[in-house]
PDB file of N, CA and C in Angstrom:
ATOM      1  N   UNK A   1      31.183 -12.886 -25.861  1.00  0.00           N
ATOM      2  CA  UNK A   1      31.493 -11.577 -25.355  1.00  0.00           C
ATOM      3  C   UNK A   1      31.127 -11.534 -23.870  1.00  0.00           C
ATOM      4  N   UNK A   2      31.934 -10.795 -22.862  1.00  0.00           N
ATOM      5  CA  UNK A   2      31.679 -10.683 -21.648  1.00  0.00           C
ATOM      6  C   UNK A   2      31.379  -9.513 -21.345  1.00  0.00           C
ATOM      7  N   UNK A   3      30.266  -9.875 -20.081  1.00  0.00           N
ATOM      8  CA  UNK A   3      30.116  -8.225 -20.152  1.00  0.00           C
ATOM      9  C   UNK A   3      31.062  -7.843 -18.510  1.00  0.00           C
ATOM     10  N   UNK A   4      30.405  -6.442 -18.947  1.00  0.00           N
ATOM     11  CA  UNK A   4      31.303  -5.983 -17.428  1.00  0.00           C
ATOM     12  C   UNK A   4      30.580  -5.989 -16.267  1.00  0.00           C
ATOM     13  N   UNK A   5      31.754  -5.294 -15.533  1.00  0.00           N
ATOM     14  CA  UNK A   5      30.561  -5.143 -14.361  1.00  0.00           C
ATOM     15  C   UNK A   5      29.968  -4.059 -14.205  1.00  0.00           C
ATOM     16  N   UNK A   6      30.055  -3.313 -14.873  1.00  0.00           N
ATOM     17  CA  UNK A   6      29.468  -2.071 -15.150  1.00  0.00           C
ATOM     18  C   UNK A   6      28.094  -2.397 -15.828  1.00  0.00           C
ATOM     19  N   UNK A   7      28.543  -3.021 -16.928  1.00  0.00           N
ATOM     20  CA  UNK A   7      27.256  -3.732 -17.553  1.00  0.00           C
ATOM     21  C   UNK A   7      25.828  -4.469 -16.981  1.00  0.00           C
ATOM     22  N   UNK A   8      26.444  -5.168 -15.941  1.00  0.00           N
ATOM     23  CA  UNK A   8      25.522  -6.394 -15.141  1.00  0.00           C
ATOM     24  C   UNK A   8      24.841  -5.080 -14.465  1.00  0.00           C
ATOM     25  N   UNK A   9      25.456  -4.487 -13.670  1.00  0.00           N
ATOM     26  CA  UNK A   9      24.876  -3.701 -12.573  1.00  0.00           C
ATOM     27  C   UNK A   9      23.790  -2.590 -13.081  1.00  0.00           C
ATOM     28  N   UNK A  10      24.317  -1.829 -14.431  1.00  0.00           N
ATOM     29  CA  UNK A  10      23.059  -1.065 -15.057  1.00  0.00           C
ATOM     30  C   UNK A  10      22.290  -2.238 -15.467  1.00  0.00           C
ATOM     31  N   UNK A  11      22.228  -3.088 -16.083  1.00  0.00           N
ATOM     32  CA  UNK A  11      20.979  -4.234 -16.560  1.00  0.00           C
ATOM     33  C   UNK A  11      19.914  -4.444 -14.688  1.00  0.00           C
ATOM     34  N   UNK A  12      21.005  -4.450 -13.724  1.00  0.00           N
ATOM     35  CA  UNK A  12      20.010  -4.891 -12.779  1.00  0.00           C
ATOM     36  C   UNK A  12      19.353  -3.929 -11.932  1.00  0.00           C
ATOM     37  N   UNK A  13      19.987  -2.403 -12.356  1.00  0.00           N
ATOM     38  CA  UNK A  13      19.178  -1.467 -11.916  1.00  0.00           C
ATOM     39  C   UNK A  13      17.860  -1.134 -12.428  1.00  0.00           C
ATOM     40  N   UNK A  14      18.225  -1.334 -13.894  1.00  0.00           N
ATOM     41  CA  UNK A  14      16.962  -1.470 -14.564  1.00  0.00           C
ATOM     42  C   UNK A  14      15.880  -2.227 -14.885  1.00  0.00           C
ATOM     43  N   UNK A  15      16.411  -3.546 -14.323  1.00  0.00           N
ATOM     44  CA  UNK A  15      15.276  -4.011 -13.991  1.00  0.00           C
ATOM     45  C   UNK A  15      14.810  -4.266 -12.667  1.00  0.00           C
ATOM     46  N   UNK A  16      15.150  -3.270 -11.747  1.00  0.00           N
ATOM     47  CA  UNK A  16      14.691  -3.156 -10.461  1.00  0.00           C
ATOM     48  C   UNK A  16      13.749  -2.099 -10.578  1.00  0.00           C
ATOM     49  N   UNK A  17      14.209  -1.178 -11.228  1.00  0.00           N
ATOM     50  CA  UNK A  17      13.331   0.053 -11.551  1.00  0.00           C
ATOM     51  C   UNK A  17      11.861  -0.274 -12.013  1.00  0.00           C
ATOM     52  N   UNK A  18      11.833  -0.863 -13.679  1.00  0.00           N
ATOM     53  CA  UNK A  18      11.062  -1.536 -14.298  1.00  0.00           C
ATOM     54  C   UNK A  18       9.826  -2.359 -13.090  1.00  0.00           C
ATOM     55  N   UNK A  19      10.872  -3.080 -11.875  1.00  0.00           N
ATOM     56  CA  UNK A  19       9.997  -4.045 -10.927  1.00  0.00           C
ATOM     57  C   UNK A  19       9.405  -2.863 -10.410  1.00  0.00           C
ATOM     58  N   UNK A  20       9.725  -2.304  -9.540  1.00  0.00           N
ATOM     59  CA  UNK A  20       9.245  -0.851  -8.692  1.00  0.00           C
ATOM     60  C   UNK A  20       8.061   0.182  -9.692  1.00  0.00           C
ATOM     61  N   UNK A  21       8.551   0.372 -10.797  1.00  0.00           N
ATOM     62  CA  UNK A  21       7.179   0.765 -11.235  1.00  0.00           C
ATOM     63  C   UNK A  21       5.966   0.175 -11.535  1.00  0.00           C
ATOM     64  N   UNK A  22       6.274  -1.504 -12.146  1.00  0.00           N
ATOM     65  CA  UNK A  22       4.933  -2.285 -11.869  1.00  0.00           C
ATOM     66  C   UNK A  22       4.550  -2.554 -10.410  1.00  0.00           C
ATOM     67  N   UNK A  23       5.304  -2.113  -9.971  1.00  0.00           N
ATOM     68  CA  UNK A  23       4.568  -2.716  -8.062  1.00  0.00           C
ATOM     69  C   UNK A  23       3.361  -1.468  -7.285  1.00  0.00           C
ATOM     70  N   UNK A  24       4.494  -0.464  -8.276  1.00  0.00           N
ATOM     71  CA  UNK A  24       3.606   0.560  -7.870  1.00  0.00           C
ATOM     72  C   UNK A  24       2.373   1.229  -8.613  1.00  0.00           C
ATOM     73  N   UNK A  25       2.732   0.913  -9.706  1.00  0.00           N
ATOM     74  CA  UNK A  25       1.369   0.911 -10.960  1.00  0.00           C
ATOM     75  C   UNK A  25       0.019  -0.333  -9.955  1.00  0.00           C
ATOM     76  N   UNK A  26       0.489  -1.580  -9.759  1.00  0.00           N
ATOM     77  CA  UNK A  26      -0.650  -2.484  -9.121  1.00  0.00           C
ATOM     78  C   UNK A  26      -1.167  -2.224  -7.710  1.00  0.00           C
ATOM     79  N   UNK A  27      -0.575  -1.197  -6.921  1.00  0.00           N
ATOM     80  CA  UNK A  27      -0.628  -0.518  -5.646  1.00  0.00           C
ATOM     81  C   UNK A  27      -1.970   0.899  -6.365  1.00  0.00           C
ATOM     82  N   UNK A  28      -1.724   1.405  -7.612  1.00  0.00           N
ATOM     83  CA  UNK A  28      -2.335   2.215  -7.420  1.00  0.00           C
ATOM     84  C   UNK A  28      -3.810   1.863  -8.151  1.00  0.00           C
ATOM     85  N   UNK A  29      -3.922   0.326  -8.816  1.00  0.00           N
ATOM     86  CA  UNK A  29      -4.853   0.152  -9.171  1.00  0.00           C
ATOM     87  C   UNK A  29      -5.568  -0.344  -7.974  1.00  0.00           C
ATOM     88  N   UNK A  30      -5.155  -0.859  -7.398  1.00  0.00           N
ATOM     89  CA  UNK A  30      -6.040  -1.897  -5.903  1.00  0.00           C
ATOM     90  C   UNK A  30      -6.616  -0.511  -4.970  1.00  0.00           C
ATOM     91  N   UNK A  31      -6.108   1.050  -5.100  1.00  0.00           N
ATOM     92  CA  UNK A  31      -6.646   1.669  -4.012  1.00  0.00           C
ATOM     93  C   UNK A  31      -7.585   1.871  -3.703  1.00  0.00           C
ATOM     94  N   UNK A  32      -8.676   1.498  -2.478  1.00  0.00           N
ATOM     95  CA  UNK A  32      -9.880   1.730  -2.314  1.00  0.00           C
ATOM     96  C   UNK A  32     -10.221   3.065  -1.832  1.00  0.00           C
ATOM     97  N   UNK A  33     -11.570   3.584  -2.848  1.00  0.00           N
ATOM     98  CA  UNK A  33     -12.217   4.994  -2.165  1.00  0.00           C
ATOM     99  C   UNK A  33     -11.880   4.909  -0.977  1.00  0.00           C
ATOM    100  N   UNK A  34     -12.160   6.250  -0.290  1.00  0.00           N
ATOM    101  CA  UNK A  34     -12.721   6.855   0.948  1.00  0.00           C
ATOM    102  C   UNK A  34     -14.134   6.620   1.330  1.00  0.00           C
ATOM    103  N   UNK A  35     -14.061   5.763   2.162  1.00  0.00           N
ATOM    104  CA  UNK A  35     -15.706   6.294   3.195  1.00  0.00           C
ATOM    105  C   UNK A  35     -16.042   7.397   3.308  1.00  0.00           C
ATOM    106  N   UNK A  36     -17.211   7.586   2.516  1.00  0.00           N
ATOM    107  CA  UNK A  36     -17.975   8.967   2.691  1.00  0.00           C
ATOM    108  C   UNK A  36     -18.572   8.576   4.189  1.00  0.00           C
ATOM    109  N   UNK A  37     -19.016   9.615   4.661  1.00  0.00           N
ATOM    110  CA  UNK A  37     -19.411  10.001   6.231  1.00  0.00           C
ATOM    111  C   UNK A  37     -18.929   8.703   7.290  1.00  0.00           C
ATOM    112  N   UNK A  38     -18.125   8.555   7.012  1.00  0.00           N
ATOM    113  CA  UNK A  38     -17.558   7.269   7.617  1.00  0.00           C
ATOM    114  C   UNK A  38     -16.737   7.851   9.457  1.00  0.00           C
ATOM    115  N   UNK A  39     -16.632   6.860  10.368  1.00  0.00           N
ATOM    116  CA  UNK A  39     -15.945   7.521  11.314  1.00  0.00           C
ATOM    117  C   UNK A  39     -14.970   8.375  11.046  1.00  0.00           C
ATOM    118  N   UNK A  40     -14.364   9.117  11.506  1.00  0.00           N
ATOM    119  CA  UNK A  40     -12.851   9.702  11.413  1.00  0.00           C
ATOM    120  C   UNK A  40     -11.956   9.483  12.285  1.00  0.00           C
ATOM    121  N   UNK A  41     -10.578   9.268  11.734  1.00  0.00           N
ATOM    122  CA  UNK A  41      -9.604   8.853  12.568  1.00  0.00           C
ATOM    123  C   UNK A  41      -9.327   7.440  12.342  1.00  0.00           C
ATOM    124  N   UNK A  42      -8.993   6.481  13.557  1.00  0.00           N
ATOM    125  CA  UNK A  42      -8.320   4.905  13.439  1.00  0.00           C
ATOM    126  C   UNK A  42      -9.916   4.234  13.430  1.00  0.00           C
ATOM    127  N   UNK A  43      -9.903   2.881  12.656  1.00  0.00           N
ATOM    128  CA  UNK A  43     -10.928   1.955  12.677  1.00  0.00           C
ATOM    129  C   UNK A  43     -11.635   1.897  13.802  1.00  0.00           C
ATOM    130  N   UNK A  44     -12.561   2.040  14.013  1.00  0.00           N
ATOM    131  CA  UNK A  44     -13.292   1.903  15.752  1.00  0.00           C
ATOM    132  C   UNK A  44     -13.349   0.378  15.967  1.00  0.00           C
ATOM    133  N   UNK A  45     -13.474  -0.235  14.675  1.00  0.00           N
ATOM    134  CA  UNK A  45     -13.912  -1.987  15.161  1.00  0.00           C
ATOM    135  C   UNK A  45     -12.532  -2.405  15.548  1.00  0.00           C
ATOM    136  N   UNK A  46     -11.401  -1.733  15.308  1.00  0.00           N
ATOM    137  CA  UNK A  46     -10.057  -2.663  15.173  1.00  0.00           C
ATOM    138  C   UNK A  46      -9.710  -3.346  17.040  1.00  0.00           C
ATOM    139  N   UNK A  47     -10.612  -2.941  17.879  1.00  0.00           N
ATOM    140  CA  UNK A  47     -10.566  -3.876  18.576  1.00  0.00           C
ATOM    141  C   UNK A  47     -12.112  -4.728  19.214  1.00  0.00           C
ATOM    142  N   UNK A  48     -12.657  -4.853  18.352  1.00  0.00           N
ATOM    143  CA  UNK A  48     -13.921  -5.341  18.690  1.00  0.00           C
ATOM    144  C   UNK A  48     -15.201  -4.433  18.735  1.00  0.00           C
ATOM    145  N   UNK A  49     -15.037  -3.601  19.357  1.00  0.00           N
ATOM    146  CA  UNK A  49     -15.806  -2.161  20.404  1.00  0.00           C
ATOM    147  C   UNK A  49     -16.265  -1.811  19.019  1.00  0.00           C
ATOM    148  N   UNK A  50     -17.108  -1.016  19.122  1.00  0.00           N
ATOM    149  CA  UNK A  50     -17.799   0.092  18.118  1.00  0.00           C
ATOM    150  C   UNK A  50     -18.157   1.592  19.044  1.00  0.00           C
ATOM    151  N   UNK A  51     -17.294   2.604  18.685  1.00  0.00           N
ATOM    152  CA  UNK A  51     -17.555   3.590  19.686  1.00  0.00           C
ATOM    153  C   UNK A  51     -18.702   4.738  18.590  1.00  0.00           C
ATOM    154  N   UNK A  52     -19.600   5.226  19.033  1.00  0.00           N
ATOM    155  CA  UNK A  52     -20.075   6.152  18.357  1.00  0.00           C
ATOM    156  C   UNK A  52     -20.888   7.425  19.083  1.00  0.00           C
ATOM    157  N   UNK A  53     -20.115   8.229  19.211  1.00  0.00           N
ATOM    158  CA  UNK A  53     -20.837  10.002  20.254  1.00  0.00           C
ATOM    159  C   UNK A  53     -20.373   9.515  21.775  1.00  0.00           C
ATOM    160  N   UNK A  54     -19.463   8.628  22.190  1.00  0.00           N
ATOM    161  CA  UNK A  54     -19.120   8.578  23.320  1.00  0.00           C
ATOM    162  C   UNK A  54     -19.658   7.536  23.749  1.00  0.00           C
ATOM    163  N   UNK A  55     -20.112   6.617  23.199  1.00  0.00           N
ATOM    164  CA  UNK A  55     -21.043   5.165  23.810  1.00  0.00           C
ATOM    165  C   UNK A  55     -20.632   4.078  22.790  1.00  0.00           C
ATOM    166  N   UNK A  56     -19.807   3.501  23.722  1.00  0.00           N
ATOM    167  CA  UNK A  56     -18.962   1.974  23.074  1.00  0.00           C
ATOM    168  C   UNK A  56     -20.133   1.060  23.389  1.00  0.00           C
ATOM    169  N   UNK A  57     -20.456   0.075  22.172  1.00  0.00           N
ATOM    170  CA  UNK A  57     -21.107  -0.821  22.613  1.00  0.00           C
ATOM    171  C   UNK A  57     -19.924  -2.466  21.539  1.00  0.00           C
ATOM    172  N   UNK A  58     -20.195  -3.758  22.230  1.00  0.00           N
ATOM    173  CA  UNK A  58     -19.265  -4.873  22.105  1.00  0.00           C
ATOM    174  C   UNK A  58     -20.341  -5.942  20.642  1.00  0.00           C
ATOM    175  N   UNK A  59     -19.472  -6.273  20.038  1.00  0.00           N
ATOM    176  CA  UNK A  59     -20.137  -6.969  18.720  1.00  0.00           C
ATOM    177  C   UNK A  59     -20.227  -8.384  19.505  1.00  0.00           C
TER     178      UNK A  59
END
């Protein structure tokens, strides 16, 4: 029996779907807490520097 192309294309939506919800099920197990009292805003280390009350000091 052959299938159609109607056929192929729902089989591969569904298992695109199927992929997309395990990707996103393992996205929501890996999420890490929030830093409690942690800086706010972008990483301060992300370029080396550590800024804290207006006084950068270099690692």
């Amino acid at each position: 029996m052959k299938n159609s192309k109607s056929d192929r294309i729902k089989a591969a939506a569904h298992r695109a779907l199927e992929e997309a919800h395990n990707r996103k099920k393992e996205l929501e197990e890996t999420k890490l807490d929030l830093e409690l009292g942690g800086p706010k805003g972008l990483e301060p280390t992300r370029f080396g520097d550590w800024e804290r009350k207006g006084i950068a000091s270099d690692f």
